[in-house]
Structures are given as C-alpha cells and as structure tokens.
N, C-alpha and C. Protein backbone atom coordinates (compact mmCIF):
# COMPACT_ATOMS: atom_id res chain seq x y z
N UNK A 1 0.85 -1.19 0.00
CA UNK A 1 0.00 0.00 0.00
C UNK A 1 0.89 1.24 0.00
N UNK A 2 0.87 2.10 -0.98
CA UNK A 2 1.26 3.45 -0.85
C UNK A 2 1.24 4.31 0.60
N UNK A 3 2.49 4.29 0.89
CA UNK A 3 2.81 5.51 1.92
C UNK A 3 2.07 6.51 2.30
N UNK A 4 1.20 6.93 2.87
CA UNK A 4 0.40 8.13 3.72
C UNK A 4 -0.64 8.19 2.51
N UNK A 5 -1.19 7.23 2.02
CA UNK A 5 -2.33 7.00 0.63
C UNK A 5 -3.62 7.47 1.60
N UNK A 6 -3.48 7.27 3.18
CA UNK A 6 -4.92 8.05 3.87
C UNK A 6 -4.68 9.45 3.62
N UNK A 7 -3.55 10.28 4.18
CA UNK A 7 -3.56 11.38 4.08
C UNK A 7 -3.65 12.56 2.85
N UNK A 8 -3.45 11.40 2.05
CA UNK A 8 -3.11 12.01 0.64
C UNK A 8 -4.95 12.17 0.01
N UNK A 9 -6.15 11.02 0.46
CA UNK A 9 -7.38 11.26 0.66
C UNK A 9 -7.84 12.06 1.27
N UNK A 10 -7.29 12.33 2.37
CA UNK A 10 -7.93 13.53 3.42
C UNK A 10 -7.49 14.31 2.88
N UNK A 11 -6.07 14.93 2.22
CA UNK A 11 -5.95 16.26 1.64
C UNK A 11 -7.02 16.51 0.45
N UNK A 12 -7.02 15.79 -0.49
CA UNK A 12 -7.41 15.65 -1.67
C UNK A 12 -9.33 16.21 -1.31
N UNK A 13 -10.20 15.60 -0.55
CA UNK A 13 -11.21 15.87 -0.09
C UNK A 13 -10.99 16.91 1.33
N UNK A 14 -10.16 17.04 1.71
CA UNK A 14 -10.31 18.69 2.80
C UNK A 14 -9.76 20.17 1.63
N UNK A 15 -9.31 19.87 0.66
CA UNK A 15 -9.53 20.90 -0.34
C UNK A 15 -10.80 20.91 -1.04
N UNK A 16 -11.04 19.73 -1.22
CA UNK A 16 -12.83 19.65 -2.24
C UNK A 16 -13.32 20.63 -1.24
N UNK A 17 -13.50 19.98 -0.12
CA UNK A 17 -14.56 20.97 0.89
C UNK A 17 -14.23 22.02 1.41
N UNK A 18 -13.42 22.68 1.68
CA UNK A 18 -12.59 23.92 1.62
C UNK A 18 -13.01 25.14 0.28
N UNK A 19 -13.16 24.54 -0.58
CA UNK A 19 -13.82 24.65 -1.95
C UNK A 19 -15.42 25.52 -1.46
N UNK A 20 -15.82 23.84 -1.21
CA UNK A 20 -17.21 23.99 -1.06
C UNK A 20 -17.94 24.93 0.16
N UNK A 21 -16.91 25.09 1.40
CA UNK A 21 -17.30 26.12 1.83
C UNK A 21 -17.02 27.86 1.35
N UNK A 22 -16.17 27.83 1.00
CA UNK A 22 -16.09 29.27 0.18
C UNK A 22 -17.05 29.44 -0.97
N UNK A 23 -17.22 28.46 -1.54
CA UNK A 23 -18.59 28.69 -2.65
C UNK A 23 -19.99 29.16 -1.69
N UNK A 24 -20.36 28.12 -0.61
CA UNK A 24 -21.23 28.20 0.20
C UNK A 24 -21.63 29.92 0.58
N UNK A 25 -20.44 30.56 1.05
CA UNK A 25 -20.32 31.82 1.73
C UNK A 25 -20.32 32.88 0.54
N UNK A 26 -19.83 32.55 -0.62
CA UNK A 26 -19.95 33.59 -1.57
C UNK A 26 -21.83 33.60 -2.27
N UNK A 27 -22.22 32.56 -1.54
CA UNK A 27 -23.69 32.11 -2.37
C UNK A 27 -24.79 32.85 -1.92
N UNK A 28 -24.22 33.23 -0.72
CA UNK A 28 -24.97 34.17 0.49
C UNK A 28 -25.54 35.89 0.07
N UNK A 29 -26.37 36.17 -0.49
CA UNK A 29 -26.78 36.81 -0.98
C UNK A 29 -26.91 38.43 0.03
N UNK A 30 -26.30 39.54 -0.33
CA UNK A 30 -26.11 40.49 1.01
C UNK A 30 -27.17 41.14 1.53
N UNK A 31 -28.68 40.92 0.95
CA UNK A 31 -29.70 40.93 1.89
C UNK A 31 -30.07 40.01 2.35
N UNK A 32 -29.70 39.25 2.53
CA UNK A 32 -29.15 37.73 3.78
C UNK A 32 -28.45 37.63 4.24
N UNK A 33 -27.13 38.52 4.54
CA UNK A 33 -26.05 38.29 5.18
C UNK A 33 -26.78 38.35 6.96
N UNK A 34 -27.21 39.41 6.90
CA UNK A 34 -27.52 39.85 8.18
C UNK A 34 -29.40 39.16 8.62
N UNK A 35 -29.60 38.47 8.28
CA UNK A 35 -31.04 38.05 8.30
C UNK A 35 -31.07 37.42 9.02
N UNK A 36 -31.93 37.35 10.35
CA UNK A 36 -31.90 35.83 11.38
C UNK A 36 -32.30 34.87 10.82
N UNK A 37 -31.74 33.70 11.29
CA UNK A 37 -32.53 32.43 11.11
C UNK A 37 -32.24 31.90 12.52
N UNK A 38 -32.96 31.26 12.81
CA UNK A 38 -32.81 30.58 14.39
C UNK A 38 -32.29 31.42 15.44
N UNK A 39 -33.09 32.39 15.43
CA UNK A 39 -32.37 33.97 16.19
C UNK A 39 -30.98 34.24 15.86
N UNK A 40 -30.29 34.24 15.12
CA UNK A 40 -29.07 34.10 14.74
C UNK A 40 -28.90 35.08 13.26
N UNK A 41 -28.05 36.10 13.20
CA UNK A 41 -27.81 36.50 11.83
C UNK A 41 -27.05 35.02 10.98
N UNK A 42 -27.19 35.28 9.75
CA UNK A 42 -26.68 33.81 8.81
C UNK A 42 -25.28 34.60 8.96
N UNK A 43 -24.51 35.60 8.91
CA UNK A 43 -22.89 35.61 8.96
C UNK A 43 -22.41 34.92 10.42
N UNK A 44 -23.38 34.72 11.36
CA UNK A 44 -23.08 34.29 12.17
C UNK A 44 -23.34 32.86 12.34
N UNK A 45 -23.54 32.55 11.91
CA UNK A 45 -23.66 30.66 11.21
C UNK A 45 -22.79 30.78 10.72
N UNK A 46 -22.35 31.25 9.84
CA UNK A 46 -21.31 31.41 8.97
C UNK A 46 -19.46 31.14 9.77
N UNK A 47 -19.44 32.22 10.65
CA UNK A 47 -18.60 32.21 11.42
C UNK A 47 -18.62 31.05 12.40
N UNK A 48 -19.30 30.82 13.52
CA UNK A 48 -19.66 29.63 13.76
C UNK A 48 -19.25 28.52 13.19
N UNK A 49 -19.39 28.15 11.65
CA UNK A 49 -19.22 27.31 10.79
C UNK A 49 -16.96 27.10 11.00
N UNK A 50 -16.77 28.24 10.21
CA UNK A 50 -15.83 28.15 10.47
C UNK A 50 -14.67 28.41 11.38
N UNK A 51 -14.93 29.23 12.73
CA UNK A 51 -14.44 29.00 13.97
C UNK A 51 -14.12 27.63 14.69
N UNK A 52 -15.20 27.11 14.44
CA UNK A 52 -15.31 25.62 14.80
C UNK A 52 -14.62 24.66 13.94
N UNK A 53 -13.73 24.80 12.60
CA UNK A 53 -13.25 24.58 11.85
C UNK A 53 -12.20 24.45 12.28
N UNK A 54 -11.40 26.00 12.28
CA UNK A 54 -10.18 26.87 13.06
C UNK A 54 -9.98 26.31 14.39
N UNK A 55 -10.51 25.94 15.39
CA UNK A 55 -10.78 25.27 16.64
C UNK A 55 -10.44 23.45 16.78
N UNK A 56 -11.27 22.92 16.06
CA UNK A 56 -11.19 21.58 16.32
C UNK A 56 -10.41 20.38 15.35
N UNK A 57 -9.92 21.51 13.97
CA UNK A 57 -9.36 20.30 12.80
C UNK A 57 -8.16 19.86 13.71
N UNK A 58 -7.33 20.68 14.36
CA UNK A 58 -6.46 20.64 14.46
C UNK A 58 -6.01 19.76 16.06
N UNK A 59 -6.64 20.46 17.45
CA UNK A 59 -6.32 20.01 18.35
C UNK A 59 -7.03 21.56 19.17
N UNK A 60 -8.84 20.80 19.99
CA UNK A 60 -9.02 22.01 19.99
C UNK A 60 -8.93 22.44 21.67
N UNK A 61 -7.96 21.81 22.34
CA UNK A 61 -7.22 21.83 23.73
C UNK A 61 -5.89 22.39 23.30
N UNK A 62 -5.53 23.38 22.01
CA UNK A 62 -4.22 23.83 21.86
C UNK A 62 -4.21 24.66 22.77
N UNK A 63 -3.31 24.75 23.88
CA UNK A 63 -2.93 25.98 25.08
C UNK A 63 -2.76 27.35 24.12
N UNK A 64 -1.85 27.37 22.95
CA UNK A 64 -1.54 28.31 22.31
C UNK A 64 -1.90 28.87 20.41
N UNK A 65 -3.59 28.15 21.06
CA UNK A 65 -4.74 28.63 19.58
C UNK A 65 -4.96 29.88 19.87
N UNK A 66 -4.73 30.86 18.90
CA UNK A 66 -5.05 32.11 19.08
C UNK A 66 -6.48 32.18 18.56
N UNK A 67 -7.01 33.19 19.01
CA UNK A 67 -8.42 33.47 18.59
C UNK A 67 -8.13 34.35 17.34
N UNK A 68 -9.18 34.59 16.11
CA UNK A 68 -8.75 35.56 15.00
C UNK A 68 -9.06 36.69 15.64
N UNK A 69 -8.36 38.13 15.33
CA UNK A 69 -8.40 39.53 15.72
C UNK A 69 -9.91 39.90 15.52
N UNK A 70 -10.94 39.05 15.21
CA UNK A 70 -12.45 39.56 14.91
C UNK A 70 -13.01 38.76 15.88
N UNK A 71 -12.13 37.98 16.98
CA UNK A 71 -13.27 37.50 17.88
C UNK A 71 -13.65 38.28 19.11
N UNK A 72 -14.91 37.89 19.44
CA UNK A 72 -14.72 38.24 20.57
C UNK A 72 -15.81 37.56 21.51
N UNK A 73 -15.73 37.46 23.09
CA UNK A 73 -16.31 36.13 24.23
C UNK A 73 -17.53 35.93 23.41
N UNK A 74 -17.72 34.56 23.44
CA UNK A 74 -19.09 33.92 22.34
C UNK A 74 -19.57 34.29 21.06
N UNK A 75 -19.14 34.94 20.36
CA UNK A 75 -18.91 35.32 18.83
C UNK A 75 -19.50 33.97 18.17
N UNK A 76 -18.76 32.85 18.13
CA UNK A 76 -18.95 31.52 17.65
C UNK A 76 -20.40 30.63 18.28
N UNK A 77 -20.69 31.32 19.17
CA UNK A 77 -21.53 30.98 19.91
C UNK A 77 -23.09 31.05 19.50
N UNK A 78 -23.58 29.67 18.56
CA UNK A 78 -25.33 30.18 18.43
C UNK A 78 -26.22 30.56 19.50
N UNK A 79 -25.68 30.21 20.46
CA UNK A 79 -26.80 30.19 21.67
C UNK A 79 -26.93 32.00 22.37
N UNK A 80 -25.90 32.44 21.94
CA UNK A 80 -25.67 33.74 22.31
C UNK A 80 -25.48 34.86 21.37
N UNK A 81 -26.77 35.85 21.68
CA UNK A 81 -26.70 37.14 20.40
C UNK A 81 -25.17 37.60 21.10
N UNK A 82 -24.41 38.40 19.85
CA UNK A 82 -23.65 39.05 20.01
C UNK A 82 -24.34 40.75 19.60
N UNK A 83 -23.31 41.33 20.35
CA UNK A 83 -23.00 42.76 19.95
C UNK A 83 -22.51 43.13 18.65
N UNK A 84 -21.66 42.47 17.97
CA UNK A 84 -20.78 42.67 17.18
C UNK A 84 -21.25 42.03 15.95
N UNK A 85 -21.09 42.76 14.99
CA UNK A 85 -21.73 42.35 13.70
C UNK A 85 -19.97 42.10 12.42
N UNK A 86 -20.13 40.97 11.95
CA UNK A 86 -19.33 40.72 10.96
C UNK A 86 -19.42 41.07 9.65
N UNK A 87 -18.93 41.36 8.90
CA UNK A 87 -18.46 42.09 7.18
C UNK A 87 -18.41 40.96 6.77
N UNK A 88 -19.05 40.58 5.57
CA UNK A 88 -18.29 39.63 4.64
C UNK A 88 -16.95 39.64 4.14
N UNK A 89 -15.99 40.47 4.03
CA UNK A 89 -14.76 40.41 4.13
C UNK A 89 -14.43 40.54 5.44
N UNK A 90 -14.91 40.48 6.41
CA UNK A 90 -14.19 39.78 7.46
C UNK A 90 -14.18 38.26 7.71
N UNK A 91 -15.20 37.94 7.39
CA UNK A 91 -15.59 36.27 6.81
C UNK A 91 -14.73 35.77 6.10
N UNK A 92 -14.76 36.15 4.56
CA UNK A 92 -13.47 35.49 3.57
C UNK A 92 -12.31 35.82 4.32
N UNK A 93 -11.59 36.92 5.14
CA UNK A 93 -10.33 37.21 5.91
C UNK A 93 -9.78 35.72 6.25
N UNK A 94 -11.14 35.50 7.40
CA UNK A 94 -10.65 34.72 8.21
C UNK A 94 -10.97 33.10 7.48
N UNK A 95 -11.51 33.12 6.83
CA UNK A 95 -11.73 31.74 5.78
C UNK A 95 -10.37 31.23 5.37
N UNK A 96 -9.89 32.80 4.53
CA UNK A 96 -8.40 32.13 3.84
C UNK A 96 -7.56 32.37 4.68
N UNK A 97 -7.58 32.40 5.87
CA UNK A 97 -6.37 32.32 7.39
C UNK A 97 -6.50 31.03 7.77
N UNK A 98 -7.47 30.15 7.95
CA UNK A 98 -7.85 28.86 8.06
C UNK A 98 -7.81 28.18 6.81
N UNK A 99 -7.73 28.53 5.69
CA UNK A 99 -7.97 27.84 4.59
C UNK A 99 -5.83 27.63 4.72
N UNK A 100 -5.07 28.04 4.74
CA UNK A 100 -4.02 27.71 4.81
C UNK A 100 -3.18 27.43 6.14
N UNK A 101 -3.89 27.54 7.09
CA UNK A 101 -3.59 26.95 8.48
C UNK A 101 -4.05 25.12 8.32
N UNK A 102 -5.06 24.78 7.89
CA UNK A 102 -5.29 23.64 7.47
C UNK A 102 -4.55 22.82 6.16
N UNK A 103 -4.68 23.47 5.60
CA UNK A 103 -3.67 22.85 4.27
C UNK A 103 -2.05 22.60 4.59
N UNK A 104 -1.34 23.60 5.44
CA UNK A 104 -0.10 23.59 6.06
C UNK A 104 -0.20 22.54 7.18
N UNK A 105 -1.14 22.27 8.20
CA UNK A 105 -1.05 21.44 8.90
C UNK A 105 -0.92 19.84 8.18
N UNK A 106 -1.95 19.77 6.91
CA UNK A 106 -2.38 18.97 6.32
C UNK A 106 -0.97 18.19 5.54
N UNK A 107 -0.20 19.33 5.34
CA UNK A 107 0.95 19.23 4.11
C UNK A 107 2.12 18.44 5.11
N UNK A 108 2.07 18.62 6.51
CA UNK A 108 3.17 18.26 7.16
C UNK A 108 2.77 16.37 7.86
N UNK A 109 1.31 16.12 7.88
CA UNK A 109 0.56 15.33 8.28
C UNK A 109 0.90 13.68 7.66
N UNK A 110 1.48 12.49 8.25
CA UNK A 110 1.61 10.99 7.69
C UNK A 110 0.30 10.37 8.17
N UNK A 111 -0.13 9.40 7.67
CA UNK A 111 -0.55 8.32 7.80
C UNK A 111 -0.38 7.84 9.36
N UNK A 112 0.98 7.75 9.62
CA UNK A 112 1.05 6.98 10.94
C UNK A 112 1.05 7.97 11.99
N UNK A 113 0.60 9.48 11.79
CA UNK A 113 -0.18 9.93 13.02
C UNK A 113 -1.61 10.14 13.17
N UNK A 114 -2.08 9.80 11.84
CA UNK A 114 -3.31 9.76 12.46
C UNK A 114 -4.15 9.34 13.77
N UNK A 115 -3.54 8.62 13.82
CA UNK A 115 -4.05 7.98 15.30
C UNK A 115 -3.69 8.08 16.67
N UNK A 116 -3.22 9.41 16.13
CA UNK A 116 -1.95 9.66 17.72
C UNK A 116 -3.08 11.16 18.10
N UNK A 117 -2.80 11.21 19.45
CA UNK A 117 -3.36 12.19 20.21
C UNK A 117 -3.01 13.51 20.14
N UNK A 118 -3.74 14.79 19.78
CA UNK A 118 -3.21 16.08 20.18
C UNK A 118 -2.70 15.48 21.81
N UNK A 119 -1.77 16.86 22.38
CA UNK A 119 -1.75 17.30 23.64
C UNK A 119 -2.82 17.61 24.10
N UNK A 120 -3.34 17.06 25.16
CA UNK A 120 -4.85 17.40 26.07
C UNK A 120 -5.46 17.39 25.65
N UNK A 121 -5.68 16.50 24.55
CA UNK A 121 -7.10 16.23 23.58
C UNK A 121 -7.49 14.89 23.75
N UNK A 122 -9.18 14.58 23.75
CA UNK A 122 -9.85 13.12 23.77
C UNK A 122 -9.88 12.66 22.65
N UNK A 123 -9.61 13.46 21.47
CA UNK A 123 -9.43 12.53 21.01
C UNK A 123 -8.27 12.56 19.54
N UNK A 124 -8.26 11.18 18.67
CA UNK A 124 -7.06 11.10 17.65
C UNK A 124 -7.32 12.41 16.33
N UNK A 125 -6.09 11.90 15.37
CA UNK A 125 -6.38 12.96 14.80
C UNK A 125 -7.12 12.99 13.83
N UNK A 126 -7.54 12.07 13.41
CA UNK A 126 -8.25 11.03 12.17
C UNK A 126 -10.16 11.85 12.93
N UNK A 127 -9.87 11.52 13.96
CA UNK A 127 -11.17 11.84 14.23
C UNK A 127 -11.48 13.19 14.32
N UNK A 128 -10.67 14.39 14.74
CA UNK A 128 -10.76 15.50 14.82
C UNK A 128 -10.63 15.89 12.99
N UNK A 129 -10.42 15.55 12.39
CA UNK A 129 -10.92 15.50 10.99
C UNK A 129 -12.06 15.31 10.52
N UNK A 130 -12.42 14.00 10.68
CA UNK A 130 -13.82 13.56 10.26
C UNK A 130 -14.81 14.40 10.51
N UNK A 131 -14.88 14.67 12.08
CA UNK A 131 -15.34 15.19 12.87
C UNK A 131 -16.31 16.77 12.37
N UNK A 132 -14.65 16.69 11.86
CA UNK A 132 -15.00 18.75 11.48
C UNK A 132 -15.82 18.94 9.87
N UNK A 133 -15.57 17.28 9.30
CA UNK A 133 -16.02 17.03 7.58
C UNK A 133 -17.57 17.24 7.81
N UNK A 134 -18.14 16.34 9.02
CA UNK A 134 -19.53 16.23 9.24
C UNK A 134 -19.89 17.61 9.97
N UNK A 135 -19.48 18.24 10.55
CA UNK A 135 -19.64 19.64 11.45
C UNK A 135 -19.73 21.00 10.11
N UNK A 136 -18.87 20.53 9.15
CA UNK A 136 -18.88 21.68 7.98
C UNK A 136 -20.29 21.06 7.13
N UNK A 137 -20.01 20.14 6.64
CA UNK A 137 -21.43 19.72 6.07
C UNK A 137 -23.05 20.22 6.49
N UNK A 138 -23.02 20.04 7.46
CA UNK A 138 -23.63 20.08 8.67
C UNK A 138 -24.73 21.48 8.62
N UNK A 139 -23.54 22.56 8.28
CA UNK A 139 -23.53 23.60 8.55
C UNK A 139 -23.85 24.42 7.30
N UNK A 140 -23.00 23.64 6.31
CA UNK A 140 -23.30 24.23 4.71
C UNK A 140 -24.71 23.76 4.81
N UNK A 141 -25.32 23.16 4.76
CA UNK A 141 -26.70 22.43 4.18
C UNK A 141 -27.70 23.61 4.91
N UNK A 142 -27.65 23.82 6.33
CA UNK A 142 -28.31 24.70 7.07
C UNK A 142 -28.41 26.26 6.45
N UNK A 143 -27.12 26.07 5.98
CA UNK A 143 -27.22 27.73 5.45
C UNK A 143 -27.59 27.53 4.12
N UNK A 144 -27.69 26.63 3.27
CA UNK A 144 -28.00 26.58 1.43
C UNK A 144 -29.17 26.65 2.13
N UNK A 145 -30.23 25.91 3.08
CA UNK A 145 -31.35 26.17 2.99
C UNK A 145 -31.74 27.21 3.16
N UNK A 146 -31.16 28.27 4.37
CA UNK A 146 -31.65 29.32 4.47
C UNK A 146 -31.89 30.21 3.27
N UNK A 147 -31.00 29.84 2.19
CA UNK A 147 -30.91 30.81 1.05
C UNK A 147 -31.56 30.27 0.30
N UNK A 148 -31.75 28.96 -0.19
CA UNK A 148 -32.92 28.44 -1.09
C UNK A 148 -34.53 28.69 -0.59
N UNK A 149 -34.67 28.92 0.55
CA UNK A 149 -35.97 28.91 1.41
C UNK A 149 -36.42 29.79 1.00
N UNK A 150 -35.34 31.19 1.62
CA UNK A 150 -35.64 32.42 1.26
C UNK A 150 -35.98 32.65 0.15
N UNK A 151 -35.19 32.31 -0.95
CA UNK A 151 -35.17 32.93 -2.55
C UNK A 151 -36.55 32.27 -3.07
N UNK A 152 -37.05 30.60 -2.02
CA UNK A 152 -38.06 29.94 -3.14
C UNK A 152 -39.69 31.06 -2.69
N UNK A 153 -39.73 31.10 -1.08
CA UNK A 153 -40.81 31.65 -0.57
C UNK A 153 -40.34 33.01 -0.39
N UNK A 154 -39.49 33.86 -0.29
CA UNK A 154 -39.66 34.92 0.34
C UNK A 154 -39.30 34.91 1.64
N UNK A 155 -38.72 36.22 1.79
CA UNK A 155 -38.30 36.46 3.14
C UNK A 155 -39.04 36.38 4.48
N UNK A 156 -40.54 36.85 3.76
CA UNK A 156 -41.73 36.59 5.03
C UNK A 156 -42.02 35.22 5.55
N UNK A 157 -41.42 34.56 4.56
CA UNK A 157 -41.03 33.02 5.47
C UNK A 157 -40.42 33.30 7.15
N UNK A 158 -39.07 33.85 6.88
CA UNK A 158 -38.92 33.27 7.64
C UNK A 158 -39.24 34.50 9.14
N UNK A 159 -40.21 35.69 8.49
CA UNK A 159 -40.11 36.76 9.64
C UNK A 159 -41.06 36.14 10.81
C-alpha cells in the first residue's frame, strides 16, 4: 500500500470541501447576510461554521490557539446574540487564514499519526478530521437552505 495513501485522501477531499465552503459563503446573498434564522444572523452561522473549523481540525485543547483579531467572548456561539456584527470580508479574511492553516497542517501530516493524540485532547487525529467534515457539512446544508428557502418563498417566510 502506498505511503500516507490516507492522508493524501484527506488532503485531496479537505480541499474539495474547503472549496465547497467558500462557494457556500460567496452564495450568500447580502440581503441575507444579516437576516436571522434561528435567532441568529446567517454571517453568524457562517462564522460559527468556520471557527469551529479553526478550533477543532487541528487540536481544539491547543494551550496556544489564538483566537482571529475579529473574535470576541461567544462570537462563535449560536446560543448567544452578540454585539458585534461581521463584514463579509471579514468572513473570507478569516476563511483564507484557516484555509491555509489547514492545508499547512495537512501538508506536514503521515498516515502513521493519524491515530496519535493532540496534547490534552480526547481525542485522535483522524477523528478531529472527520469530525469537522460532518460539522462543515452540517452547517453548509443549514445555510443553502436558508438561502434556497428564502429565494423559493420569500423572506416573510422566515419573519
């Protein structure tokens, strides 16, 4: 069997979807950026989406994960309105800051660690991957609907 032939799959499909979330976010129409859905503005799903990205692909017990310069306490947080409202170029900013924090992690990544533990993490690394494949999915689908919903019925859907 070819040498790191897993990792070379996981790169190959964490760029497909890397892809597919930047398509996702450009699809977002800017009288929807700011529109609730589930008491929630959609840039804030959005962020959410990929904070949690930025957070967990990697090892999300890193002592020394910085937060991006646009966060701030519960930002990522659906359960909690924020104060602070996000730009769509603050979105793509921090997309392609993670879009090559992942690919660089990705580029240095074998086969035979997958299965090895961050520091102070439950769990391997194979899984903190997967993990984040189904968490982005997850998340794209929630937001295509919001925008297909909207565009099929109208916005008074969802007031």
């Amino acid at each position: 069997m070819e040498e790191n032939l897993l990792v070379k799959i996981i790169k190959d499909q964490t760029i497909r979807g890397l892809w597919e979330v930047k398509n996702v976010i450009d699809c977002v129409p800017n009288e929807l950026w700011n529109k609730e859905y589930c008491e929630m503005p959609c840039w804030k799903h959005i962020y959410h989406m990929l904070h949690s990205l930025d957070l967990w692909f990697i090892n999300p017990s890193d002592k020394e994960f910085a937060e991006p310069d646009i966060h701030e306490k519960d930002l990522n947080n659906l359960d909690v309105i924020s104060g602070k409202y996000l730009l769509r170029e603050e979105i793509n900013e921090y997309f392609a800051d993670i879009d090559i924090k992942v690919k660089t992690y990705l580029s240095q990544l074998t086969d035979n660690q997958l299965l090895d533990t961050p520091p102070d993490c439950g769990y391997n690394k194979f899984t903190l991957i997967l993990a984040q494949f189904r968490h982005l999915h997850s998340h794209m689908g929630m937001i295509m609907g919001f925008i297909m919903t909207t565009q099929a019925y109208g916005q008074e859907c969802w007031d």
